[in-house]
C-alpha atoms as a PDB file:
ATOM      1  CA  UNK A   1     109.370  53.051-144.220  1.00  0.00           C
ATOM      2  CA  UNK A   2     109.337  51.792-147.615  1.00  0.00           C
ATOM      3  CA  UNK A   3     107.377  48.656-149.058  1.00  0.00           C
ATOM      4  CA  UNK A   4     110.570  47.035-149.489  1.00  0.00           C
ATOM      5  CA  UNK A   5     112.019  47.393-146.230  1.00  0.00           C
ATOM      6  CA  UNK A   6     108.561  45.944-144.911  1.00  0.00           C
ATOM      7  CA  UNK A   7     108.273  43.013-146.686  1.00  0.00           C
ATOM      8  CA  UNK A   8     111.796  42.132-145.495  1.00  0.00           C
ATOM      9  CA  UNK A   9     110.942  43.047-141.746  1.00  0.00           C
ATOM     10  CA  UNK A  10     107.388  41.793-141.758  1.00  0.00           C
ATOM     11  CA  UNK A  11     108.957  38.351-141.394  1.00  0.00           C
ATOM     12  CA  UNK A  12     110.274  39.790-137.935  1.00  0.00           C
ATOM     13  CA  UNK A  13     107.527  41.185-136.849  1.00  0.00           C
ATOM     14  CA  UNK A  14     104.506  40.037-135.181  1.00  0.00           C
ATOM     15  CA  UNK A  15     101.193  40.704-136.824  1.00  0.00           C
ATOM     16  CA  UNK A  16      97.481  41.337-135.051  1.00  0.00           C
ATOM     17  CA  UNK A  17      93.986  42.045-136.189  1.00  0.00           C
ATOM     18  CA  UNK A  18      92.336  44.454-133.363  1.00  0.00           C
ATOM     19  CA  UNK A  19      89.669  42.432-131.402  1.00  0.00           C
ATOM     20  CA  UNK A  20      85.924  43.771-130.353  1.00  0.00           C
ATOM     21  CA  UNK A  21      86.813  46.342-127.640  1.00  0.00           C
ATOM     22  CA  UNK A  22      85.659  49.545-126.313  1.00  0.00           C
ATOM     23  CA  UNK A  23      89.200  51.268-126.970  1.00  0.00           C
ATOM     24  CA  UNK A  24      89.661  54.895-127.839  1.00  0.00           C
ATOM     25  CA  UNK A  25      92.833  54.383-129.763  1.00  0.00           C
ATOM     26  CA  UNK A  26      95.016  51.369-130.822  1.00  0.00           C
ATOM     27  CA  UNK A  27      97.613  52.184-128.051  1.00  0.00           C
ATOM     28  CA  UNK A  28      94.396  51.696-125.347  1.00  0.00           C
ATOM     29  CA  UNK A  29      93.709  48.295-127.259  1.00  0.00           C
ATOM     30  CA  UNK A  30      97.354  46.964-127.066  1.00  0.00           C
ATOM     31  CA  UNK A  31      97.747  47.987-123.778  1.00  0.00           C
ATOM     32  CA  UNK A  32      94.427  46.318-122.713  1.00  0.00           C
ATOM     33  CA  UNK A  33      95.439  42.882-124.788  1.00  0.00           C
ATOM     34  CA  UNK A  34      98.600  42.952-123.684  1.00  0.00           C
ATOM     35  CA  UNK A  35      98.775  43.434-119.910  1.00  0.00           C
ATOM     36  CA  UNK A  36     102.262  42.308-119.384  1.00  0.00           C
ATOM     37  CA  UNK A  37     103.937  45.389-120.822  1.00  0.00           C
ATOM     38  CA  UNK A  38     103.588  48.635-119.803  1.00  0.00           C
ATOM     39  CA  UNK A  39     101.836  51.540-121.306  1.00  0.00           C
ATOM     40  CA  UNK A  40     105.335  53.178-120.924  1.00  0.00           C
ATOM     41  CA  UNK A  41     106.820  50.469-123.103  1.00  0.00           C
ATOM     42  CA  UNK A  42     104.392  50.595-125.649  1.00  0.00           C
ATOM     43  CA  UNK A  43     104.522  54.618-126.084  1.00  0.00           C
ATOM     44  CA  UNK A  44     108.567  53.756-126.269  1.00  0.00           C
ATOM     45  CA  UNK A  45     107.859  51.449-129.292  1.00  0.00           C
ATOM     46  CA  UNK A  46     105.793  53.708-130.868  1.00  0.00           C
ATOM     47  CA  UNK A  47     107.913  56.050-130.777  1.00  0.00           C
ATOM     48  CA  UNK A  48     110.733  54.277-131.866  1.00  0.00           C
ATOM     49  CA  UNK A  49     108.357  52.824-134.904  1.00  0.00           C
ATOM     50  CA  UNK A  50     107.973  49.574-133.947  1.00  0.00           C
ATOM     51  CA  UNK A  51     104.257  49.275-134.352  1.00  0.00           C
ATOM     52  CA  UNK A  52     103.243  49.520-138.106  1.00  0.00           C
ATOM     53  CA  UNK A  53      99.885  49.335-139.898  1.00  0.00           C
ATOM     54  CA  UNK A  54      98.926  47.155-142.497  1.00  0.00           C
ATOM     55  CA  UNK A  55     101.009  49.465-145.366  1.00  0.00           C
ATOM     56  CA  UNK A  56     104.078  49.084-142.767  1.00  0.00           C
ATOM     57  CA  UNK A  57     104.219  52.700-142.042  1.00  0.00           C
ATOM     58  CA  UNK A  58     104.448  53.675-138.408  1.00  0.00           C
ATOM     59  CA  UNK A  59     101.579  54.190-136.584  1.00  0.00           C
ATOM     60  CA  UNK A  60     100.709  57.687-134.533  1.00  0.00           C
ATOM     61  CA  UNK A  61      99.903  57.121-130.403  1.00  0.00           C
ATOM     62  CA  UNK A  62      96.825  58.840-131.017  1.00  0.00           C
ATOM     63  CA  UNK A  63      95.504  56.573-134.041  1.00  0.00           C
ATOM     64  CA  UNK A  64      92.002  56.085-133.485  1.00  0.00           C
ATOM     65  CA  UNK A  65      91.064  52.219-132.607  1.00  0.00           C
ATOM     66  CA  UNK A  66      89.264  49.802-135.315  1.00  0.00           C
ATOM     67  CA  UNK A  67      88.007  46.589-135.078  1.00  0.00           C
ATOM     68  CA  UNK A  68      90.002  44.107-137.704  1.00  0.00           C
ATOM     69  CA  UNK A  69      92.764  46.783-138.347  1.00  0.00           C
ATOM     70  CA  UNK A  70      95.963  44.852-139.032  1.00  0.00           C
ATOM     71  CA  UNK A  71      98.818  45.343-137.111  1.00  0.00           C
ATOM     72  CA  UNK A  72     102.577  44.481-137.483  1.00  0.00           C
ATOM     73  CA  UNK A  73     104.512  44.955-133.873  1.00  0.00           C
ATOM     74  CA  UNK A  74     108.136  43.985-132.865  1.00  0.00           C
ATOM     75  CA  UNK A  75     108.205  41.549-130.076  1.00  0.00           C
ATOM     76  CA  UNK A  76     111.364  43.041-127.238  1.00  0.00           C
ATOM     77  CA  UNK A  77     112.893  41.123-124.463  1.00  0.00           C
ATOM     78  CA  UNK A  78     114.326  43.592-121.806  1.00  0.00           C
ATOM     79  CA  UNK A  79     117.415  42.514-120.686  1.00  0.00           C
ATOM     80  CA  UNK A  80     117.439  39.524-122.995  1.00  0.00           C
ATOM     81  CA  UNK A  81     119.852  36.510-121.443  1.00  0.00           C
ATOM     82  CA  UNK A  82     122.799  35.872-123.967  1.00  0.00           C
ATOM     83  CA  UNK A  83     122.913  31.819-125.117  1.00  0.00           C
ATOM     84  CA  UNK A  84     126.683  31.216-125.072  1.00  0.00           C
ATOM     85  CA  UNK A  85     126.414  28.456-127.424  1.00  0.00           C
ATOM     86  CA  UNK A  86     127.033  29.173-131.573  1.00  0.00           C
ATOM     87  CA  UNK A  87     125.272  27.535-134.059  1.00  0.00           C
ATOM     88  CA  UNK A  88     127.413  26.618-137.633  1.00  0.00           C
ATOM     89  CA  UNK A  89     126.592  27.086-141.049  1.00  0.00           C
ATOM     90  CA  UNK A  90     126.820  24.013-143.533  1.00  0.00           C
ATOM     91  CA  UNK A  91     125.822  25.349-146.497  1.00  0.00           C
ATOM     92  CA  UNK A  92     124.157  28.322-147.732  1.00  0.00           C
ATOM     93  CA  UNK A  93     123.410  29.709-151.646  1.00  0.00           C
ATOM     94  CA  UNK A  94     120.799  31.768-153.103  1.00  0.00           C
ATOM     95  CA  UNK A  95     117.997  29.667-152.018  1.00  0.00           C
ATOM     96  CA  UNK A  96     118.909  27.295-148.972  1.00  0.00           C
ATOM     97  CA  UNK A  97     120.628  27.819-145.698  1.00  0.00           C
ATOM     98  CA  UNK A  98     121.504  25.039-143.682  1.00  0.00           C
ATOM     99  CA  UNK A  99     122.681  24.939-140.286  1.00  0.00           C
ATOM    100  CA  UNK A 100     123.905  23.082-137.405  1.00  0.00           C
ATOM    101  CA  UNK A 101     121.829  24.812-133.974  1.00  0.00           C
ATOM    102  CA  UNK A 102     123.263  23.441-130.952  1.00  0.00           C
ATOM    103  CA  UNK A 103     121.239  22.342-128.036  1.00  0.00           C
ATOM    104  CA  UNK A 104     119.394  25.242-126.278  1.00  0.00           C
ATOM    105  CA  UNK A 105     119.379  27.649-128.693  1.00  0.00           C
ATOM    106  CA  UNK A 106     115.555  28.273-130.079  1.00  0.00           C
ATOM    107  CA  UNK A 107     115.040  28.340-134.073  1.00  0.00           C
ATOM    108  CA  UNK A 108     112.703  31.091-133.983  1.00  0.00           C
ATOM    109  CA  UNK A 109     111.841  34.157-131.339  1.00  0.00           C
ATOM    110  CA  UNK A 110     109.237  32.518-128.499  1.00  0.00           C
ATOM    111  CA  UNK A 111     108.549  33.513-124.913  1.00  0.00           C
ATOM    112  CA  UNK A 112     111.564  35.626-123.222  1.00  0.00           C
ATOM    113  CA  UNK A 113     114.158  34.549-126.551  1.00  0.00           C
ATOM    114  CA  UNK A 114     113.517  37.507-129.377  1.00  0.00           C
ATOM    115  CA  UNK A 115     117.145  37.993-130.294  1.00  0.00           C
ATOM    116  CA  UNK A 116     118.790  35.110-129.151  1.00  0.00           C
ATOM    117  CA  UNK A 117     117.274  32.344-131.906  1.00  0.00           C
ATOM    118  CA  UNK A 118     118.586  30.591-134.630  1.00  0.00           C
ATOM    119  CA  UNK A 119     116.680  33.030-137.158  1.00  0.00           C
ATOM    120  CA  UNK A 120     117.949  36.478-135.861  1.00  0.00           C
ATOM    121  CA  UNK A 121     121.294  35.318-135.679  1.00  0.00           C
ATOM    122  CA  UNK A 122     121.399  33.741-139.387  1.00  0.00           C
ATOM    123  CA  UNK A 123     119.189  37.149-140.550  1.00  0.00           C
ATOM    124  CA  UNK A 124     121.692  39.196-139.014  1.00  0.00           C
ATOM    125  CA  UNK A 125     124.464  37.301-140.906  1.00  0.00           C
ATOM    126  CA  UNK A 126     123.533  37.082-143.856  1.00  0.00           C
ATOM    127  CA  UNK A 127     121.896  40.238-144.023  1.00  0.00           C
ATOM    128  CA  UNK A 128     118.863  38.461-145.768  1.00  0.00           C
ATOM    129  CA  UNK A 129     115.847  39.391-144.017  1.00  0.00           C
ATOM    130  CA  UNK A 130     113.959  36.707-145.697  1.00  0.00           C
ATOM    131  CA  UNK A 131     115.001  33.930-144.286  1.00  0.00           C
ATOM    132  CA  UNK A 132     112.505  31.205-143.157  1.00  0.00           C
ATOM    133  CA  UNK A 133     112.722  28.432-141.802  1.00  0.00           C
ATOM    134  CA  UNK A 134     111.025  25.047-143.437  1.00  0.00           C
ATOM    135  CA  UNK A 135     110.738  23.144-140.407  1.00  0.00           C
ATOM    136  CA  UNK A 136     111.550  23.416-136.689  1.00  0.00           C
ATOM    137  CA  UNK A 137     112.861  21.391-133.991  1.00  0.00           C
ATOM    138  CA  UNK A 138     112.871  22.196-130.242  1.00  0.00           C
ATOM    139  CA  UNK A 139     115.370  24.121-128.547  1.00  0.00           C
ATOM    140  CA  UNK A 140     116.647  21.266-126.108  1.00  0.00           C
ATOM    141  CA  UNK A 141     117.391  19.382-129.177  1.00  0.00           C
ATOM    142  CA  UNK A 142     120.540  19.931-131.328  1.00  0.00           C
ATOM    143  CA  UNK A 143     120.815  19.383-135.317  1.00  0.00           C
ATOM    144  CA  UNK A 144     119.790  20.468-138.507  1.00  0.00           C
ATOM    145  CA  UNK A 145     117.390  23.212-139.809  1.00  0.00           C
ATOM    146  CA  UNK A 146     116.959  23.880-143.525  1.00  0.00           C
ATOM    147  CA  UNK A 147     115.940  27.782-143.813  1.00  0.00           C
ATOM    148  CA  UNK A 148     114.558  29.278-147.286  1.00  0.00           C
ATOM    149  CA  UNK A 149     116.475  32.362-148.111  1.00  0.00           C
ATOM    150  CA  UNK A 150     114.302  33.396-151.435  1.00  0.00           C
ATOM    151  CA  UNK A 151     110.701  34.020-151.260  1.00  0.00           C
ATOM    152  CA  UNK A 152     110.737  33.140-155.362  1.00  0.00           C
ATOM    153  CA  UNK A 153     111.739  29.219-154.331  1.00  0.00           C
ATOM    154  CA  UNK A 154     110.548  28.882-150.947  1.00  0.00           C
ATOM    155  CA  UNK A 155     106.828  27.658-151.780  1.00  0.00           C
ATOM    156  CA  UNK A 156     109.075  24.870-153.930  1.00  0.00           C
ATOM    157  CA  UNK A 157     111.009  23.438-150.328  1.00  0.00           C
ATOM    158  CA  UNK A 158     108.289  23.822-148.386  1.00  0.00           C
ATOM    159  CA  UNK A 159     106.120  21.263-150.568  1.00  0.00           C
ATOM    160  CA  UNK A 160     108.894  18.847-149.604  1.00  0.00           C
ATOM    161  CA  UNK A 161     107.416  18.705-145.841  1.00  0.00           C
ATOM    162  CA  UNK A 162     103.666  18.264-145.998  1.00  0.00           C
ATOM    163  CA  UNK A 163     104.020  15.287-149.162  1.00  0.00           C
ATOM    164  CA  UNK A 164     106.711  13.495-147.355  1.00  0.00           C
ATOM    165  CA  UNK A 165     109.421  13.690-149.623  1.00  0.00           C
ATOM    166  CA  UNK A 166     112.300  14.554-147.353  1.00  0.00           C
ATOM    167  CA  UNK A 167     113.859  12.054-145.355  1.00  0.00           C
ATOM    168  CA  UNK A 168     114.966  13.499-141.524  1.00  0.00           C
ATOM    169  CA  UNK A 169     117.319  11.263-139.421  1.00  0.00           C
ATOM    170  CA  UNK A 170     117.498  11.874-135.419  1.00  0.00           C
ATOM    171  CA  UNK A 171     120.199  10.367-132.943  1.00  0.00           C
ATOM    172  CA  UNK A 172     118.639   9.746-129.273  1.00  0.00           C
ATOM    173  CA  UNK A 173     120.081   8.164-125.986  1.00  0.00           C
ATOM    174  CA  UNK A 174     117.899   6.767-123.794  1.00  0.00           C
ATOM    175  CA  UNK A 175     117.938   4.027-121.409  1.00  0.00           C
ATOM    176  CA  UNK A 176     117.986   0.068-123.062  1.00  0.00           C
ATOM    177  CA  UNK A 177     115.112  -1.699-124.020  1.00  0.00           C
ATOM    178  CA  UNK A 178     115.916  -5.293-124.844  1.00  0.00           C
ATOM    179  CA  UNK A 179     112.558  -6.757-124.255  1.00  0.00           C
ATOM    180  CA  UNK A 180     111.620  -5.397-127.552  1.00  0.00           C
ATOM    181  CA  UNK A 181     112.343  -6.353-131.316  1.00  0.00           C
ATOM    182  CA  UNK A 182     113.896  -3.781-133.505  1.00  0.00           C
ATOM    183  CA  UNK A 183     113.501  -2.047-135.854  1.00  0.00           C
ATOM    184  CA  UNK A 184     109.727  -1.586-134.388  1.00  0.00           C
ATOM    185  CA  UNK A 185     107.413   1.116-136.139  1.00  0.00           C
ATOM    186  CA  UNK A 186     105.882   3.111-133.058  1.00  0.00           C
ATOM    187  CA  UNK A 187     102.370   4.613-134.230  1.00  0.00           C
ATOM    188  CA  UNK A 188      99.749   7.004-131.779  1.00  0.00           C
ATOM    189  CA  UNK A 189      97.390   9.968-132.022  1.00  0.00           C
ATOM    190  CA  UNK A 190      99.395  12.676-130.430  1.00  0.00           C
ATOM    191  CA  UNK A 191      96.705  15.516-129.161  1.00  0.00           C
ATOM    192  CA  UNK A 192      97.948  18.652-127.039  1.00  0.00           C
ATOM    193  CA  UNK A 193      98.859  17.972-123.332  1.00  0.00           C
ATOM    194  CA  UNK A 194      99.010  19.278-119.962  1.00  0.00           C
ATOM    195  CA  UNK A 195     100.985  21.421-119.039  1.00  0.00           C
ATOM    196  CA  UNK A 196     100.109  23.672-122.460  1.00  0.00           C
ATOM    197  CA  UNK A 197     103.601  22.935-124.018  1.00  0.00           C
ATOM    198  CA  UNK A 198     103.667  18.982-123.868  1.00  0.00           C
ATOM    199  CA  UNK A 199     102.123  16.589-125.762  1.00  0.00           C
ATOM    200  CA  UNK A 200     100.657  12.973-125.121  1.00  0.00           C
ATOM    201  CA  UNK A 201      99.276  10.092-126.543  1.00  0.00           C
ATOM    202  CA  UNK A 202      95.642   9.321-126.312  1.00  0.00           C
ATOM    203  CA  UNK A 203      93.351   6.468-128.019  1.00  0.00           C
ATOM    204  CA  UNK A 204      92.481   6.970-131.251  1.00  0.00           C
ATOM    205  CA  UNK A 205      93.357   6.774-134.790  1.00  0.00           C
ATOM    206  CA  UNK A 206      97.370   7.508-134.865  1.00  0.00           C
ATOM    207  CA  UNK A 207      98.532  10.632-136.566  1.00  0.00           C
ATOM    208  CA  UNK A 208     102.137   9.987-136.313  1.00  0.00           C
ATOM    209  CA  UNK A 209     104.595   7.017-137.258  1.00  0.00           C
ATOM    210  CA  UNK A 210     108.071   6.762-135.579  1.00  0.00           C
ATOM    211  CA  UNK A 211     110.515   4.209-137.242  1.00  0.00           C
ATOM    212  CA  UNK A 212     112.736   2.680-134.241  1.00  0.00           C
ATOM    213  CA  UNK A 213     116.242   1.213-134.455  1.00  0.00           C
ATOM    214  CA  UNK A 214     119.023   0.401-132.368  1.00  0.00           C
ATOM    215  CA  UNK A 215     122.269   1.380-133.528  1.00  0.00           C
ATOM    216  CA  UNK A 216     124.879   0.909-130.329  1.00  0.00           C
ATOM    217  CA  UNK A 217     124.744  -0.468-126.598  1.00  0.00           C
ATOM    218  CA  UNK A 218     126.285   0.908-124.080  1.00  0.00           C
ATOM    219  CA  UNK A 219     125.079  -0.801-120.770  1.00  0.00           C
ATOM    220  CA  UNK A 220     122.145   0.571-119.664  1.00  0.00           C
ATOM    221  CA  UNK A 221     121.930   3.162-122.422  1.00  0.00           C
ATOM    222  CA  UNK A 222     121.103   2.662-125.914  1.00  0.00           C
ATOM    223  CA  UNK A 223     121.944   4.430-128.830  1.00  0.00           C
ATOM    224  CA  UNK A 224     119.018   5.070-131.052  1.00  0.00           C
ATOM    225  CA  UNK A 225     118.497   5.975-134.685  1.00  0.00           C
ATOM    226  CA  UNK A 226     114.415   7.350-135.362  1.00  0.00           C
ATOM    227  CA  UNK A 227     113.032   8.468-138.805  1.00  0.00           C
ATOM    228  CA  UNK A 228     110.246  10.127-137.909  1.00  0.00           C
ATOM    229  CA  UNK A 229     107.203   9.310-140.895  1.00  0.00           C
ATOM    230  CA  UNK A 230     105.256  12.259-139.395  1.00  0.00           C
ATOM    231  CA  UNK A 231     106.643  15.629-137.753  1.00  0.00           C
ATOM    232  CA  UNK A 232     104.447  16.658-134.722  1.00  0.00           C
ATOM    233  CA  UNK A 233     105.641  18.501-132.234  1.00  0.00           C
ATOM    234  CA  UNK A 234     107.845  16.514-129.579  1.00  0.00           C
ATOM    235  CA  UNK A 235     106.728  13.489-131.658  1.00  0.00           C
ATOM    236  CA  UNK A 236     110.058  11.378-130.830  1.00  0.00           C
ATOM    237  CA  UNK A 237     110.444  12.578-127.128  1.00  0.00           C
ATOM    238  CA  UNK A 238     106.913  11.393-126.292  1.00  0.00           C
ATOM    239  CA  UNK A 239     107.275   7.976-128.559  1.00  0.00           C
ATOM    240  CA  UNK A 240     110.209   7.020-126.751  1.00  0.00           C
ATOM    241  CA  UNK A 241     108.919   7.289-123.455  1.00  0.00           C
ATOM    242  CA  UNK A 242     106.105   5.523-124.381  1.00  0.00           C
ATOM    243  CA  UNK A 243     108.240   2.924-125.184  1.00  0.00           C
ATOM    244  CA  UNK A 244     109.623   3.158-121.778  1.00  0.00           C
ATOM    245  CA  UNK A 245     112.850   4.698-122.289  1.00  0.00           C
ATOM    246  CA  UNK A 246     112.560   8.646-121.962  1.00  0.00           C
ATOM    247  CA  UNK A 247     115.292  10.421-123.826  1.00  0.00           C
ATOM    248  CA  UNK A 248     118.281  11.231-121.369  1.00  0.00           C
ATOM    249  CA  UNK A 249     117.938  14.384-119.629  1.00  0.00           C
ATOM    250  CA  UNK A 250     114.781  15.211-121.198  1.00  0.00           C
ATOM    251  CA  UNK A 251     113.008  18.235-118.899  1.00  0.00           C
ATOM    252  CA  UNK A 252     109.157  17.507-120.180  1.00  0.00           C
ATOM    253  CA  UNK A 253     109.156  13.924-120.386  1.00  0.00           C
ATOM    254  CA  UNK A 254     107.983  11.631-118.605  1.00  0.00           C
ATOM    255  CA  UNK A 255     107.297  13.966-116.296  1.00  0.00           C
ATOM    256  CA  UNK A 256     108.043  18.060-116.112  1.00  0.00           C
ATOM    257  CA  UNK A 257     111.106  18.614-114.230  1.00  0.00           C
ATOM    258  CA  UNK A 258     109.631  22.052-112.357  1.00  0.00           C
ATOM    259  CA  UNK A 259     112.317  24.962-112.364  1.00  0.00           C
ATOM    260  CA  UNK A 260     114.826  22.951-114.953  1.00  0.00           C
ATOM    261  CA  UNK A 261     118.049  25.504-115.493  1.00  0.00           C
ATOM    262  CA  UNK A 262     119.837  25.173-118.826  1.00  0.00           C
ATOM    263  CA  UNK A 263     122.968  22.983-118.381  1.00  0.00           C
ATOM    264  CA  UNK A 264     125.592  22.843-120.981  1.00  0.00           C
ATOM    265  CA  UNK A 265     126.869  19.254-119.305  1.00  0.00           C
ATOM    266  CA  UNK A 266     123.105  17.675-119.565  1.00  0.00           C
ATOM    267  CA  UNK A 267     121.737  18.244-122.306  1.00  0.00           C
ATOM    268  CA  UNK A 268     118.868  16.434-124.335  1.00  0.00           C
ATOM    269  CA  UNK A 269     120.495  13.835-125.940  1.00  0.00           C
ATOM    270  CA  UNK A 270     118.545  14.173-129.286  1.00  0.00           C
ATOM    271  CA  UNK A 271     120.712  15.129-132.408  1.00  0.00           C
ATOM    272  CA  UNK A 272     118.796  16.145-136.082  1.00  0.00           C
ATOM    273  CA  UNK A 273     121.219  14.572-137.326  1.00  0.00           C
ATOM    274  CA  UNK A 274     120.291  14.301-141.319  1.00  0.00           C
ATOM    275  CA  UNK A 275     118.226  15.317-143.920  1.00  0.00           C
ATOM    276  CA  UNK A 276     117.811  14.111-147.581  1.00  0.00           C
ATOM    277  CA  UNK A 277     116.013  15.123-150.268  1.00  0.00           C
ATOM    278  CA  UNK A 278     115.495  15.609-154.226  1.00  0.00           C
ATOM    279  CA  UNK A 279     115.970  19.396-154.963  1.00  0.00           C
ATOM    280  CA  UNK A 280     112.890  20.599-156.310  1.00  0.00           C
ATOM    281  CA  UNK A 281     114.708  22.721-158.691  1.00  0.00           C
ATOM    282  CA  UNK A 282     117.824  21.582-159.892  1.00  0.00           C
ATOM    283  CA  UNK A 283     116.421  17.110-159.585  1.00  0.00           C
ATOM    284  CA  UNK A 284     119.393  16.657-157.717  1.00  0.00           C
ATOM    285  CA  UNK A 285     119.971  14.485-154.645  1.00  0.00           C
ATOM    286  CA  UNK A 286     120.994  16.930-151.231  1.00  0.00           C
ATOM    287  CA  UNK A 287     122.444  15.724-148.207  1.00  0.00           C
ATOM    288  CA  UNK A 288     123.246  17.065-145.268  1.00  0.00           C
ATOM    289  CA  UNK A 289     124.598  15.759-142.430  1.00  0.00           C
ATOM    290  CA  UNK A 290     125.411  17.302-138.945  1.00  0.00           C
ATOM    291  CA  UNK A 291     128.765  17.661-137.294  1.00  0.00           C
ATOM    292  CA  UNK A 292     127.299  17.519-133.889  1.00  0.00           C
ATOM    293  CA  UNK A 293     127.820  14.424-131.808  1.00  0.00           C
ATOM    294  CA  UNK A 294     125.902  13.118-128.567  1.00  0.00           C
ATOM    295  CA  UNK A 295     128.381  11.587-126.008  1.00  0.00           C
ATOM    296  CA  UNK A 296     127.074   8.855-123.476  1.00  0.00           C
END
């Protein structure tokens, strides 16, 4: 494998340094770290060359182990489930994609989705390798997701994130609140929760800022607009039930609906539903809005 073709498919890949261990060889150490797949599998992969060193060239079964060597592997999903929903494209050129991911659909590979993300599919059609995205948002929730498509530019968009100078606008429906005034600013230290992939607010200084406003009423259900100030993870499904009105059909919050299936008919009803910003290169203004809507 060249060192072209593994800069483009290092972004695919995932990468580990070799712990402390008494292995022989690296296939002993991967085996040992990773007990969920099978020495078969990982003989399969390396035959295939799906484990890589460092350089990106394929590594022999019988390399000897090292503590701190790098490693690039490709994560696989036997049997992968297909996501019958399709995301749309709203603009693309040398430097940005944006596109529309419907609800469900993750942005990049986690846990049993590999293939079956919002990256792999735009990678695949685009044939661009290098796509990244800038920022994420969960795979219940539907909307926007800018993606750099030139590693020459991307350093440029990604500044736009940490300094605050992109404005995101999210949709939500949740249930009515009409003992409070709005717009309200909702501010709270959000720390990692239990179960490992929720979050929850704890005293503290806050880290995050939610900007609250009401936009329609439709009996018992409220349509929100938030403009999130900060971008933790979950940020506006936790602030909104800590206002006491938990986004419809959320599965984590308030509480973890055990064994929650996928359904098309109930899904979060949280929509990314703009972004603006200044384009660091060309000065000009961007816009994007999303074609998705949330029905009551």
């Amino acid at each position: 494998m060249s060192c072209v073709s593994f800069s483009a498919a290092q972004h695919q890949a995932s990468t580990l340094y070799l712990p402390p261990g008494p292995w022989a060889t690296v296939l002993d150490c991967l085996c040992d770290h990773f007990k969920a797949i099978s020495r078969e599998q990982w003989l399969d992969r390396f035959a295939r060359g799906r484990v890589l060193d460092g350089q990106g060239q394929p590594i022999a079964v019988e390399l000897a182990y090292r503590e701190g060597l790098l490693i690039h592997y490709f994560r696989e999903v036997p049997n992968e489930k297909v996501i019958p929903v399709q995301e749309t494209v709203l603009y693309a050129d040398e430097h940005l994609v944006v596109a529309d991911k419907p609800h469900f659909l993750p942005v990049t590979p986690a846990g049993e989705y590999v293939e079956q993300t919002l990256l792999r599919r735009l990678i695949r059609r685009f044939d661009n390798p290098h796509l990244v995205p800038l920022h994420r948002i969960d795979r219940h929730t539907a909307g926007l997701v800018l993606f750099s498509a030139n590693l020459g530019s991307r350093s440029a968009y990604q500044a736009l994130f940490p300094t605050r100078q992109i404005e995101k606008r999210y949709e939500a429906i949740a249930g009515a609140l009409p003992e409070l005034v709005f717009p309200l600013l909702h501010k709270s230290r959000l720390v990692d929760g239990e179960p490992f992939f929720r979050m929850q607010e704890v005293p503290g200084v806050s880290n995050t800022e939610t900007l609250v406003e009401v936009r329609e009423k439709h009996g018992d259900l409220w349509r929100y607009g938030l403009y999130p100030v900060t971008g933790k993870k979950h940020q506006l499904r936790v602030h909104m039930s800590a206002l006491g009105a938990a986004i419809c059909n959320d599965p984590f919050y308030p509480q973890v609906l055990k064994d929650a299936e996928d359904d098309p008919a109930k899904p979060l009803k949280l929509l990314a539903q703009g972004l603006r910003f200044i384009d660091p290169l060309t000065g000009q203004e961007r816009e994007f809005e999303s074609g998705i809507r949330l029905a009551w």
